[in-house]
Protein backbone atom coordinates (compact mmCIF):
# COMPACT_ATOMS: atom_id res chain seq x y z
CA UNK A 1 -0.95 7.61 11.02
CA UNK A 2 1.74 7.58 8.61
CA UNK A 3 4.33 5.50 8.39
CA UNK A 4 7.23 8.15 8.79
CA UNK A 5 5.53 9.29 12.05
CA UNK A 6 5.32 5.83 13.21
CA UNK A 7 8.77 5.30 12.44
CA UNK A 8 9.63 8.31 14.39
CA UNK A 9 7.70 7.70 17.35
CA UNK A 10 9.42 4.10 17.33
CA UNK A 11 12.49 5.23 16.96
CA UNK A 12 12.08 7.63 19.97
CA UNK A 13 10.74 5.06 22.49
CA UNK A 14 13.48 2.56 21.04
CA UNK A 15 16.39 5.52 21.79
CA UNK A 16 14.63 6.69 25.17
CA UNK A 17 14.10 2.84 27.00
CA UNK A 18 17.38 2.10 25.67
CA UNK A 19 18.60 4.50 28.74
CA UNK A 20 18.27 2.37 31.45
CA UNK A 21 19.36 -0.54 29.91
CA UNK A 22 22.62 1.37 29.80
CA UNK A 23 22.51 2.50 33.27
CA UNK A 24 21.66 -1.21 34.03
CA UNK A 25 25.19 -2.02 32.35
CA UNK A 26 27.68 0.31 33.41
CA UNK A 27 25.65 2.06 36.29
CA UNK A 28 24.41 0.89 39.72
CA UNK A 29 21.20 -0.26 38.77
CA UNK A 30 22.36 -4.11 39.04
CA UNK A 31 22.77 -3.53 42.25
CA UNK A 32 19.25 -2.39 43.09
CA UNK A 33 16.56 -5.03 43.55
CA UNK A 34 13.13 -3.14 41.48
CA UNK A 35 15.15 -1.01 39.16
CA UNK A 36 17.30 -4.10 37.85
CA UNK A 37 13.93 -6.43 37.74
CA UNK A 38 12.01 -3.55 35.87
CA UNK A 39 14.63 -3.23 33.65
CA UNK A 40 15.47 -7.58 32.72
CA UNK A 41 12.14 -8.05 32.68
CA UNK A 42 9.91 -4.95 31.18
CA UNK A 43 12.00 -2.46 29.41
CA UNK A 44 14.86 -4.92 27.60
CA UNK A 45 11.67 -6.83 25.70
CA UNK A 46 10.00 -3.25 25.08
CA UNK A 47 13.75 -2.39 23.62
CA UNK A 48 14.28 -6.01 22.07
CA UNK A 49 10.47 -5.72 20.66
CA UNK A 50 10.80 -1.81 19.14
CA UNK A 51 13.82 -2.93 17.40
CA UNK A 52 12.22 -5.92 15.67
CA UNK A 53 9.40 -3.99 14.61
CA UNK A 54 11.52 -1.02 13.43
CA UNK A 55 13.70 -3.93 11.59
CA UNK A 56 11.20 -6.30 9.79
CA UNK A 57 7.58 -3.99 10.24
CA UNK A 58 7.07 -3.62 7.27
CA UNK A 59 7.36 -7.75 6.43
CA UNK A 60 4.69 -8.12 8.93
CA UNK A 61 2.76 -5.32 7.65
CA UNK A 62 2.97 -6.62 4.19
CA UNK A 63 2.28 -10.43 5.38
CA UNK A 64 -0.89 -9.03 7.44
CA UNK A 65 -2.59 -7.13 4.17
CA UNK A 66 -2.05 -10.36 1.82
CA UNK A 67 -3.19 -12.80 4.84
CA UNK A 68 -6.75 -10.70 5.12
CA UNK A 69 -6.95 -10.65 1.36
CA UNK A 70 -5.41 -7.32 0.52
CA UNK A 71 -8.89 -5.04 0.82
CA UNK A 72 -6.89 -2.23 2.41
CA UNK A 73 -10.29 -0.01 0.72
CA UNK A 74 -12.67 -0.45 3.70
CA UNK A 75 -15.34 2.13 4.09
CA UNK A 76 -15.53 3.37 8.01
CA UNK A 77 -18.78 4.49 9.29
CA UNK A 78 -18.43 7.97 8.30
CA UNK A 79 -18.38 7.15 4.75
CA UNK A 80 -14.55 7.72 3.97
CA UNK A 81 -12.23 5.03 2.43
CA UNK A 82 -9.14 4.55 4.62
């Protein structure tokens, strides 16, 4: 995948989830027992965690290729460098 696309679809789920996080706010949803636990406790790290990766990805990315020694060249088993 490339890394625009990845971006993209990031960016998406990071926009989308950050819905009821709003509604959590300045809607009702505090006031509803599973909505307001699904939202503190699943969707706000999914949020917190897109955002991160959108904002430092390509650190880790980076850090990841130099920690395995940089052979980004690896031959799959169809014969094709990726």
């Amino acid at each position: 995948m490339k890394a625009a696309t990845e971006r993209k679809i990031i960016r998406w789920f990071h926009i989308l989830a950050s819905i009821p996080v709003l509604g959590y706010i300045y809607g009702p949803v505090a006031s509803l027992p599973e909505p307001a636990f699904a939202v503190k406790f699943v969707i706000l790290p999914a949020v917190v965690l897109s955002g991160v990766w959108l904002w430092l990805g390509h650190h880790v990315r980076k850090w990841w290729r130099t920690r395995n020694g940089g052979n980004t060249n690896v031959r799959t088993a169809q014969g094709r460098t990726r």
